[in-house]
Protein backbone atom coordinates (compact mmCIF):
# COMPACT_ATOMS: atom_id res chain seq x y z
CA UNK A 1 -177.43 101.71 -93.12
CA UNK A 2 -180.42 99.09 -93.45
CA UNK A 3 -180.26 96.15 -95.71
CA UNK A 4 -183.27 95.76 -98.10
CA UNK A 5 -183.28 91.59 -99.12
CA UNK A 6 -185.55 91.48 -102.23
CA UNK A 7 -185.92 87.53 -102.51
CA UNK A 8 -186.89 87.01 -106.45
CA UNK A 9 -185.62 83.26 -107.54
CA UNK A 10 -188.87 82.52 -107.97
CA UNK A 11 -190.34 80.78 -111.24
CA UNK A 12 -193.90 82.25 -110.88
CA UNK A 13 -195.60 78.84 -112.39
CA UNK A 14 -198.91 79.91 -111.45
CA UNK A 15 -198.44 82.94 -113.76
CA UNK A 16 -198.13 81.01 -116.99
CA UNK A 17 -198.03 82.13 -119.84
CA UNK A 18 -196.29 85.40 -118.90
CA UNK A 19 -193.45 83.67 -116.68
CA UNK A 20 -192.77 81.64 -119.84
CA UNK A 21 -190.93 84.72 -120.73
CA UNK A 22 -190.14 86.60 -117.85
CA UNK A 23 -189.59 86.25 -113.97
CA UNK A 24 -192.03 86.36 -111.79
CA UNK A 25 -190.56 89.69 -109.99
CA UNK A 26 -190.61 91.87 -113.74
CA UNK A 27 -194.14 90.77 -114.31
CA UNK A 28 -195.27 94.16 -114.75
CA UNK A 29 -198.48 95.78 -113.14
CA UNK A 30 -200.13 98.16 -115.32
CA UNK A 31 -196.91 98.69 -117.12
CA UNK A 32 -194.56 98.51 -113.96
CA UNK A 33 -192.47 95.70 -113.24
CA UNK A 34 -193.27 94.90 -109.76
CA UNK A 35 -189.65 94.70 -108.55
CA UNK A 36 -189.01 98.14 -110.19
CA UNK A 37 -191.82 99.39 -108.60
CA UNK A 38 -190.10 98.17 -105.06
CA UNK A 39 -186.84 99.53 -106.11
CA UNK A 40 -188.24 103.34 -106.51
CA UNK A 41 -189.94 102.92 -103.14
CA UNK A 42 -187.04 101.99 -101.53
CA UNK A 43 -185.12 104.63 -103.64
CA UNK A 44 -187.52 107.00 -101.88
CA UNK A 45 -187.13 106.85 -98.23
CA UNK A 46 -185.26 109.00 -96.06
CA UNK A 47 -183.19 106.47 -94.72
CA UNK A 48 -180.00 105.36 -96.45
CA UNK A 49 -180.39 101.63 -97.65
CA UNK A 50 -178.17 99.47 -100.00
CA UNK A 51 -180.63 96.78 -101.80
CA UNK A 52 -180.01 92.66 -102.38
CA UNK A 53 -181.81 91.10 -104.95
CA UNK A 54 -181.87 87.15 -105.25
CA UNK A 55 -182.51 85.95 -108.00
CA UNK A 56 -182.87 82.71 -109.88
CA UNK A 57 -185.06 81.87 -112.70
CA UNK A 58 -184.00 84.31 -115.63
CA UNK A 59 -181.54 85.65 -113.80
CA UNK A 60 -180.43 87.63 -116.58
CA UNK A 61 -183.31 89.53 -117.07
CA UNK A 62 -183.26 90.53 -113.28
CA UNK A 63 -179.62 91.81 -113.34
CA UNK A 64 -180.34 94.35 -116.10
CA UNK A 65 -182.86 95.58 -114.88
CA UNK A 66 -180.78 96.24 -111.81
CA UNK A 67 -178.12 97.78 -113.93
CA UNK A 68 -180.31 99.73 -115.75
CA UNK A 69 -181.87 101.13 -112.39
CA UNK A 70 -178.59 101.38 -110.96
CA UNK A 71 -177.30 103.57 -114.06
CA UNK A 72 -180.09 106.30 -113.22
CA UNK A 73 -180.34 106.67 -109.74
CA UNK A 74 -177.23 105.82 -108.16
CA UNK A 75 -178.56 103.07 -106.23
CA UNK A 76 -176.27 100.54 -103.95
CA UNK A 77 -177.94 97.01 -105.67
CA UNK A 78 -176.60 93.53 -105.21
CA UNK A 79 -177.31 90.43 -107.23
CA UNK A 80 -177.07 87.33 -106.02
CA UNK A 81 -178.21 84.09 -107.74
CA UNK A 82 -179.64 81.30 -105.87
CA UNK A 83 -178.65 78.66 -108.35
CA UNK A 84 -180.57 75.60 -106.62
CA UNK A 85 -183.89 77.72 -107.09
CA UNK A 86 -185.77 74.94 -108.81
CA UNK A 87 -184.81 72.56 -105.49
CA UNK A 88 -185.07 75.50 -102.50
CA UNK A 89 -187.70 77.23 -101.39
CA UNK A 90 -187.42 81.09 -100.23
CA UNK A 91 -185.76 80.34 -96.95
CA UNK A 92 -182.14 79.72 -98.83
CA UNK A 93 -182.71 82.37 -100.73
CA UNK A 94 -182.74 84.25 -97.89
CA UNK A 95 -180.00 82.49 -96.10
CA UNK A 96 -177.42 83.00 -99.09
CA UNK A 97 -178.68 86.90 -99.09
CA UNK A 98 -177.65 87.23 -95.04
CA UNK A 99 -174.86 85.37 -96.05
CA UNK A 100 -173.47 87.75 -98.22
CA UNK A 101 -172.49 90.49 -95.86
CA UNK A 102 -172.44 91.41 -92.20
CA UNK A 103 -175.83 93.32 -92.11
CA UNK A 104 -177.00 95.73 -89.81
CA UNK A 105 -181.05 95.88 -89.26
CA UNK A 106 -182.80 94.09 -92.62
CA UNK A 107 -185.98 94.25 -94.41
CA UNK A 108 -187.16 91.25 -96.01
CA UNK A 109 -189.63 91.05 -98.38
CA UNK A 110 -190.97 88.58 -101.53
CA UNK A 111 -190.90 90.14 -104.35
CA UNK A 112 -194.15 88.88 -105.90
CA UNK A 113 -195.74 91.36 -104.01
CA UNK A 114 -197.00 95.00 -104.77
CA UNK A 115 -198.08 97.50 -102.23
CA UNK A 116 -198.58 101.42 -101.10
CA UNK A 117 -196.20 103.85 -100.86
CA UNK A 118 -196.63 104.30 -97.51
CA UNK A 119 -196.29 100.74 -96.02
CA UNK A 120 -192.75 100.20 -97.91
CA UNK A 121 -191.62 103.69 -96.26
CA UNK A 122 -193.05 102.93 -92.84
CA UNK A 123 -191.60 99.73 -92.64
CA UNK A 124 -188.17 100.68 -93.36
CA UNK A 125 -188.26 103.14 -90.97
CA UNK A 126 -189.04 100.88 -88.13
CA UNK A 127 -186.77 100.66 -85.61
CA UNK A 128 -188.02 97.59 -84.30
CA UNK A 129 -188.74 93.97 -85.40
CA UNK A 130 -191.74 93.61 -86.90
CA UNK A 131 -194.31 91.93 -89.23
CA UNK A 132 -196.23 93.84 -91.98
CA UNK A 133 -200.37 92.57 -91.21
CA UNK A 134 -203.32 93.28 -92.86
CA UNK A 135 -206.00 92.81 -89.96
CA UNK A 136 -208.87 93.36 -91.86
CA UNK A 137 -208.32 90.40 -94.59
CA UNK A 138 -208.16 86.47 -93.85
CA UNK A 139 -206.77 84.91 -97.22
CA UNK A 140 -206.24 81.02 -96.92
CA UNK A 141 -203.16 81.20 -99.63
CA UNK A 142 -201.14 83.74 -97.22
CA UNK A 143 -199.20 83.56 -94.26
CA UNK A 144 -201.20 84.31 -91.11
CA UNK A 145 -199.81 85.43 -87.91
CA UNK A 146 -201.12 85.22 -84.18
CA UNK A 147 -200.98 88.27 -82.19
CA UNK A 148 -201.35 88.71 -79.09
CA UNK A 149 -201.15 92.58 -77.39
CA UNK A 150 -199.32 93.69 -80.56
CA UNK A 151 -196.35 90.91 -80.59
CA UNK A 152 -196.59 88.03 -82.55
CA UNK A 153 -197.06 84.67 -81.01
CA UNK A 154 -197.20 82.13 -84.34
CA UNK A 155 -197.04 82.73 -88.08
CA UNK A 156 -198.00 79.94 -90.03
CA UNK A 157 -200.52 79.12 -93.33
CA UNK A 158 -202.73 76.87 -91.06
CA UNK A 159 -203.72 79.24 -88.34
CA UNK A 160 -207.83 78.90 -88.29
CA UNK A 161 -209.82 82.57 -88.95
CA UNK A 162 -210.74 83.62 -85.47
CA UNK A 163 -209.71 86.87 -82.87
CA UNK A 164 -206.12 87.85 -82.91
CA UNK A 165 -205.12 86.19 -86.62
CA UNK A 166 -204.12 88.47 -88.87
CA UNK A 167 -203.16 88.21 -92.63
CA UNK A 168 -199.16 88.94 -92.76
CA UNK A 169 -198.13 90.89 -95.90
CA UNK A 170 -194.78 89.01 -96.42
CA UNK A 171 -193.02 92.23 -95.80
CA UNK A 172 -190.34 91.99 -92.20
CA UNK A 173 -188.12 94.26 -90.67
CA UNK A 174 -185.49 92.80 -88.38
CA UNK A 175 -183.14 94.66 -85.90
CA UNK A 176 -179.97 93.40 -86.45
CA UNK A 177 -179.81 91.09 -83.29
CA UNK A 178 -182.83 89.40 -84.64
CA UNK A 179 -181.04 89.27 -88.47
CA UNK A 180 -178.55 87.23 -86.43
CA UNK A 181 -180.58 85.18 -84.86
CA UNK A 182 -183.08 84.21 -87.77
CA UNK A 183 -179.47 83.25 -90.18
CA UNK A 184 -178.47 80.88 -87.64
CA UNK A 185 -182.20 79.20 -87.35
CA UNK A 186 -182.05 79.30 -91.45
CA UNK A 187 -178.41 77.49 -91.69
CA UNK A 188 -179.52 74.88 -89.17
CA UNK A 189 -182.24 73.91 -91.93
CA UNK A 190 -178.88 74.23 -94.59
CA UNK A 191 -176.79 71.64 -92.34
CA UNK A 192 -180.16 69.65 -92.00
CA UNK A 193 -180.56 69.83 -96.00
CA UNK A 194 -183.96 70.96 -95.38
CA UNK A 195 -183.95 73.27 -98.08
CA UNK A 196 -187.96 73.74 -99.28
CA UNK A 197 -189.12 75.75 -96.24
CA UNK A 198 -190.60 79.07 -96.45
CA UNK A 199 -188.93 81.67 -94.75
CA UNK A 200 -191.43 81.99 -92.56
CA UNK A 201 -190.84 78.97 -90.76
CA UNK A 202 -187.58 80.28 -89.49
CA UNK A 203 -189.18 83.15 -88.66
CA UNK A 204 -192.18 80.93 -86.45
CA UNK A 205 -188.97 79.48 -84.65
CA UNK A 206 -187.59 82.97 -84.59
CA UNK A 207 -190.73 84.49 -82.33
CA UNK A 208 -190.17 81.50 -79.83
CA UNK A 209 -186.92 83.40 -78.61
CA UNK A 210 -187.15 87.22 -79.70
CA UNK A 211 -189.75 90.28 -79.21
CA UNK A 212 -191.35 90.31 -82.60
CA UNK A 213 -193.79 93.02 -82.93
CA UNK A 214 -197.05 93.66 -85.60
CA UNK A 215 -197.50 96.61 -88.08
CA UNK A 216 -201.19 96.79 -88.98
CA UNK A 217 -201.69 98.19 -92.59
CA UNK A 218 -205.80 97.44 -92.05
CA UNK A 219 -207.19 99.51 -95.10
CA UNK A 220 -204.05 100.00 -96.87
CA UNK A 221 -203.74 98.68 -100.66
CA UNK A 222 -201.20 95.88 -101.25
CA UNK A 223 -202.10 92.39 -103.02
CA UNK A 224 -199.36 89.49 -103.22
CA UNK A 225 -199.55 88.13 -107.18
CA UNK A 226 -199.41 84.37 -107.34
CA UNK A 227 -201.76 83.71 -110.28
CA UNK A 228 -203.54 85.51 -113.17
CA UNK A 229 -206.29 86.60 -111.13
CA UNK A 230 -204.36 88.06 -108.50
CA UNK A 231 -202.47 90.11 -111.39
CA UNK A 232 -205.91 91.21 -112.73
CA UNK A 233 -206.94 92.35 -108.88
CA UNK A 234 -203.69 94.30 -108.61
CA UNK A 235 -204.04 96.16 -112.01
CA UNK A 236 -207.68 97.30 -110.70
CA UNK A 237 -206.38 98.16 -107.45
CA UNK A 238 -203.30 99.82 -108.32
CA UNK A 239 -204.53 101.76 -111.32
């Protein structure tokens, strides 16, 4: 069984005035809360999953929607609330998640983000690591990742446009070896109390050591929503 690690603590500032009132993961897109929209994607793949959800800001609102999924489709869901989500960044989110359990292989993914049908179902089929890239987009306010013959040699914001950097989607699969691996990197930033780190960080540290392969979803539709103009670009796209 595969882990799916929804990381939704967020506050969504950038998204004012709608986060005023909700969290950032229920904002919905064209009617659909984005994390409900994950939920029924995950719902639909082949492969058996069980689903954790951390959550922080309006917590509340995040567990019954859970329920409510939950009560229709049978679906294994965990909440967990980071409580320090004003203070942390994603990274303990994360860390308290692969805390919780002793997980097999793991998908992690931010939960401000909406895409295709087919890239949520491909990547949780992987049997590899790997990193979710668009290769056809260069966006200054995402991740970027350095490949190099299909295995990824950086990921960072601050990698320059130029041959070999793609976007990354904020969307990982992990073998479980690797899930081991990237929770010990993340609790030596715990013990460190270097809590405001993106997850990605660990997961730069992470490639230093471990095989971590690209998926290229050039051409496929996904956006991640960090302001009101991203929101208005996913509604069009996702109509």
């Amino acid at each position: 069984m595969k882990t799916v690690i929804i990381l939704a603590a967020g506050v969504g500032s950038r998204l004012r005035p709608i986060t005023d009132e909700l969290p950032k993961s229920i904002v919905p897109v064209n009617g659909v809360p984005l994390l409900s929209r994950f939920l029924m994607q995950v719902k639909s793949s082949s492969v058996k999953t069980r689903v954790v959800v951390v959550a922080g800001y309006l917590s509340n609102q995040i567990s019954d929607l859970v329920s409510g999924f939950q009560a229709t489709t049978n679906s294994s869901i965990q909440v967990i609330v980071n409580k320090d989500y004003e203070t942390t960044n994603n990274m303990e989110s994360c860390r308290i998640a692969l805390e919780a359990g002793d997980f097999g292989d793991c998908i992690i993914v931010n939960a401000d983000c909406i895409y295709d049908d087919e890239i949520v179902l491909d990547m949780i089929a992987s049997n590899y690591s790997c990193v979710a890239t668009d290769s056809g987009k260069y966006n200054d306010e995402n991740m970027k990742v350095l490949v190099k013959k299909g295995h990824v040699y950086e990921i960072s914001k601050n990698l320059p446009e130029q041959e070999g950097v793609n976007t990354s989607i904020d969307l990982y699969h992990f073998v479980k070896s690797d899930v081991d691996r990237l929770l010990k990197i993340m609790q030596g930033f715990y013990h460190r109390s270097d809590l405001e780190k993106w997850n990605e960080v660990a997961i730069n540290e992470l490639v230093k050591s471990s095989s971590i392969k690209t998926k290229d979803f050039i051409g496929r539709r996904w956006m991640e929503i960090d302001n009101l103009e991203d929101l208005k670009v996913a509604e069009d796209l996702f109509l």
